[in-house]
Protein backbone atom coordinates (compact mmCIF):
# COMPACT_ATOMS: atom_id res chain seq x y z
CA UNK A 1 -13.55 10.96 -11.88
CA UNK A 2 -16.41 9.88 -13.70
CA UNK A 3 -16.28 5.87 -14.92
CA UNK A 4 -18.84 3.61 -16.54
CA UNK A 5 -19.25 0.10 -15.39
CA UNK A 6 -17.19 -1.19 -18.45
CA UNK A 7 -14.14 0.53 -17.89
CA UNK A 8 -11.31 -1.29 -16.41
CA UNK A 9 -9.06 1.41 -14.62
CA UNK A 10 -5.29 0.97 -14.55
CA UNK A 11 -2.12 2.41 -13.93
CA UNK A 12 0.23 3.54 -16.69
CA UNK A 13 2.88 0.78 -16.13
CA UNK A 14 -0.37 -1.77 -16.47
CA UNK A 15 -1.39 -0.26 -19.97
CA UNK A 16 2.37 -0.48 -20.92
CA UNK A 17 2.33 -4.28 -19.91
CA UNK A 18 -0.31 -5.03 -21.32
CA UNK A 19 -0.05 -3.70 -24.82
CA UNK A 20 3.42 -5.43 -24.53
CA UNK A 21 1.77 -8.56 -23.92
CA UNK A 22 -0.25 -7.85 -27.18
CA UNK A 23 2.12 -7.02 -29.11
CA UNK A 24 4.38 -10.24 -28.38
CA UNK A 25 1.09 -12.43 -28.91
CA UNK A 26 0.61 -10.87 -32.46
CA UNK A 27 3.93 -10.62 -33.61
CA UNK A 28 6.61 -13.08 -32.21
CA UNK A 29 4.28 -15.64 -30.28
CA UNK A 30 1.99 -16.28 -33.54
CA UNK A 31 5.23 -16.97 -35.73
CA UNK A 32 6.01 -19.54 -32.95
CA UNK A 33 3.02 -21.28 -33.39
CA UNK A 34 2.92 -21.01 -37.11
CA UNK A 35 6.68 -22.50 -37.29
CA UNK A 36 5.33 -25.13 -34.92
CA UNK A 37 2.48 -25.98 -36.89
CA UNK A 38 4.72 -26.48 -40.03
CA UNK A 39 7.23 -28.40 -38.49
CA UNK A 40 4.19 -30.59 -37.29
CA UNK A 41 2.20 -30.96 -40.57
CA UNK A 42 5.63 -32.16 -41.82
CA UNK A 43 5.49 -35.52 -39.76
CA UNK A 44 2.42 -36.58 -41.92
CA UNK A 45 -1.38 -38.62 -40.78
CA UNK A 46 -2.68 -35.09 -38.88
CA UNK A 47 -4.76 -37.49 -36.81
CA UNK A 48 -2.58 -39.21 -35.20
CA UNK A 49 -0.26 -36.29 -34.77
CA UNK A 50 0.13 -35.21 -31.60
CA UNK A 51 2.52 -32.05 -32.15
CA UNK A 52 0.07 -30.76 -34.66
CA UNK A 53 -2.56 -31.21 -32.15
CA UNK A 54 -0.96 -29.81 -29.64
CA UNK A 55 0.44 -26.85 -31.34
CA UNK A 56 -3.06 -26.26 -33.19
CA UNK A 57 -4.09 -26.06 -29.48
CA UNK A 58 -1.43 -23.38 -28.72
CA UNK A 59 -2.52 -21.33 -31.60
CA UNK A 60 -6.14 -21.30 -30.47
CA UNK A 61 -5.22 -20.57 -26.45
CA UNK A 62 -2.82 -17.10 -28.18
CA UNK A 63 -5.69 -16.56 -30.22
CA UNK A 64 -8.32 -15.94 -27.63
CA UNK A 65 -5.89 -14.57 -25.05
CA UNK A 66 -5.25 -11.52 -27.82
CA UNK A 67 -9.29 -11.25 -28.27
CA UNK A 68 -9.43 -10.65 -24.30
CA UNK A 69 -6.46 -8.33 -24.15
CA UNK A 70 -7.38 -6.38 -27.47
CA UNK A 71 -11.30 -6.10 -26.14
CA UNK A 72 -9.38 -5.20 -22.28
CA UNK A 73 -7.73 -2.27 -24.00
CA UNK A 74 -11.00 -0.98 -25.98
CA UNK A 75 -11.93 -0.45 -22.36
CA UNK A 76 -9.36 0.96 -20.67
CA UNK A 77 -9.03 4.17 -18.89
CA UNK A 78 -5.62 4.84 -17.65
CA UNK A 79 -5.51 7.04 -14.56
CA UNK A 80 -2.45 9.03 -14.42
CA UNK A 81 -0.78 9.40 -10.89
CA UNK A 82 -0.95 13.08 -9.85
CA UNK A 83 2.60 13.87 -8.74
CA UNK A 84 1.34 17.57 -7.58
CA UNK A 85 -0.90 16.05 -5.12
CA UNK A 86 1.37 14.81 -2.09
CA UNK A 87 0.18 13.20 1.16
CA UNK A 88 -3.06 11.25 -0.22
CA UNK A 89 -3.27 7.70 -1.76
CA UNK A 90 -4.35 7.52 -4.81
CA UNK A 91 -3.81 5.14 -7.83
CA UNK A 92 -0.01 4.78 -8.41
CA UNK A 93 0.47 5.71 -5.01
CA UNK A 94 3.01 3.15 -2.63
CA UNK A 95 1.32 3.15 0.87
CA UNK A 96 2.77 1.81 4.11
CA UNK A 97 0.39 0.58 6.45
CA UNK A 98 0.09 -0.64 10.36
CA UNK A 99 -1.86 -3.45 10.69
CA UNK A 100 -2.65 -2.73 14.64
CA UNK A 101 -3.95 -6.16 15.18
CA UNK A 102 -1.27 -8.05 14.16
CA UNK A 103 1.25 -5.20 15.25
CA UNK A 104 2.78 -5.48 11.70
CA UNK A 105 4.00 -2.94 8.77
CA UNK A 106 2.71 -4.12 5.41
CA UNK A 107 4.05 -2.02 2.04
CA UNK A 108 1.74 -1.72 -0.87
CA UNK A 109 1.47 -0.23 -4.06
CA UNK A 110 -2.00 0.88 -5.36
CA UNK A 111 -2.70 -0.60 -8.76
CA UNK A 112 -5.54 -1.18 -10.99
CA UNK A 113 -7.09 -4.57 -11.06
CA UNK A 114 -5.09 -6.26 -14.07
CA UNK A 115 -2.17 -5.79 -12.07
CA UNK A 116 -3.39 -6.32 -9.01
CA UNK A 117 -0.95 -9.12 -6.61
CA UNK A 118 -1.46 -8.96 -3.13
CA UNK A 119 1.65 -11.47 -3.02
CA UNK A 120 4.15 -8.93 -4.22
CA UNK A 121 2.39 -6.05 -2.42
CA UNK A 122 0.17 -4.90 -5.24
CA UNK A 123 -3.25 -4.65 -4.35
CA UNK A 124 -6.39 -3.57 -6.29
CA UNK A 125 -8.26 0.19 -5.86
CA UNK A 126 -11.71 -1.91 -6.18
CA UNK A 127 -10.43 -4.00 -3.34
CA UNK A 128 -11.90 -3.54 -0.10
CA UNK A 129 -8.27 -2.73 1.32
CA UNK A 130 -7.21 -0.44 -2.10
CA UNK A 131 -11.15 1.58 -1.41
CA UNK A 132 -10.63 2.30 2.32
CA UNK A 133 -7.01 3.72 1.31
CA UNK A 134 -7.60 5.76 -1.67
CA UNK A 135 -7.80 9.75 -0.54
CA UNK A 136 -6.50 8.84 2.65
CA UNK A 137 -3.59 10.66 4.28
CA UNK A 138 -0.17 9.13 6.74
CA UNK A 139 -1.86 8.47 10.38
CA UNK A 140 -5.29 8.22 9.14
CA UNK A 141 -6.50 5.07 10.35
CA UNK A 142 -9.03 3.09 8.08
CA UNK A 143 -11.46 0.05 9.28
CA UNK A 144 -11.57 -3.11 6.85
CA UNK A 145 -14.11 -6.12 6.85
CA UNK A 146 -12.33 -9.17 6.06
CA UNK A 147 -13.94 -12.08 4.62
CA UNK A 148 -14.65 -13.58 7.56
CA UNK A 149 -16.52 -10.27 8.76
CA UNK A 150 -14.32 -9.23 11.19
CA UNK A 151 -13.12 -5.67 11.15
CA UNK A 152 -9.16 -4.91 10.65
CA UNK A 153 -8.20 -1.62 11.71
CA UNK A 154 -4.99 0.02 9.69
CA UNK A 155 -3.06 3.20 9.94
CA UNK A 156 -1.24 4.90 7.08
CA UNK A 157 2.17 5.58 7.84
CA UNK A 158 3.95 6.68 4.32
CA UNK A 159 2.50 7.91 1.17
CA UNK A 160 5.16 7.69 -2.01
């Protein structure tokens, strides 16, 4: 798969989400703000107004968050999980792992790095975990330097 340095790669579900998260900004969000703002200029003196402020503030935080996610989907590439390929990781792909050091199953989901959440068992394909996975297939064992520069070692166990 050939990328350039400004794509961002993501899953389908993250593309969904995030021209969801567009569309709300520009359409129901922005009327928000604009009742808001109304409501605010109603109250009179804008300078010592502190809903106006505060709502002008609002608009200006939606504003830029839709330049970032409308510039964010200019440079998308959505990579498509390959449901004929079974048995190797790959973007999309649910992994459990062995962590043999810590003698511990961990369950992951392979995502792209807008939806990346280690928390909730998403993790990135750019991160050093997501990398050692990808193409990998159950009982391979991968080696991962942490932070800290020690080496984990993991096995894959299931690939969904």
């Amino acid at each position: 798969m050939s990328i350039n340095k400004d794509q961002i790669l993501v899953t389908e579900d993250e593309f969904k989400q995030l021209n969801e998260e567009l569309e709300y900004r520009k359409v129901t969000l922005r009327k928000e703000i604009a009742a808001k703002i109304k409501i605010a200029l109603g109250f009179g003196d804008l300078s010592e107004n502190a809903e106006y402020t505060e709502a002008k503030e609002e608009q200006n935080h939606n504003e830029s968050k839709i330049i970032v996610l409308e510039d964010k989907l200019k440079r998308i590439k959505v990579v498509k999980h390959d449901t004929s390929v079974k048995g190797i990781v790959q973007m999309g792909s649910k992994v459990k792992i062995y962590d043999i050091e810590f003698d511990e199953e961990l369950d992951y989901t392979i995502v792209g790095t807008i939806g990346a959440d280690p928390f909730s068992g998403k993790i990135s394909q750019e991160s050093p975990l997501g990398k050692a996975l990808l193409d990998k297939k159950a009982n391979d064992t991968v080696e991962v330097t942490s932070p800290g520069g020690d080496i984990i070692k993991y096995k894959v166990l299931e690939i969904n």
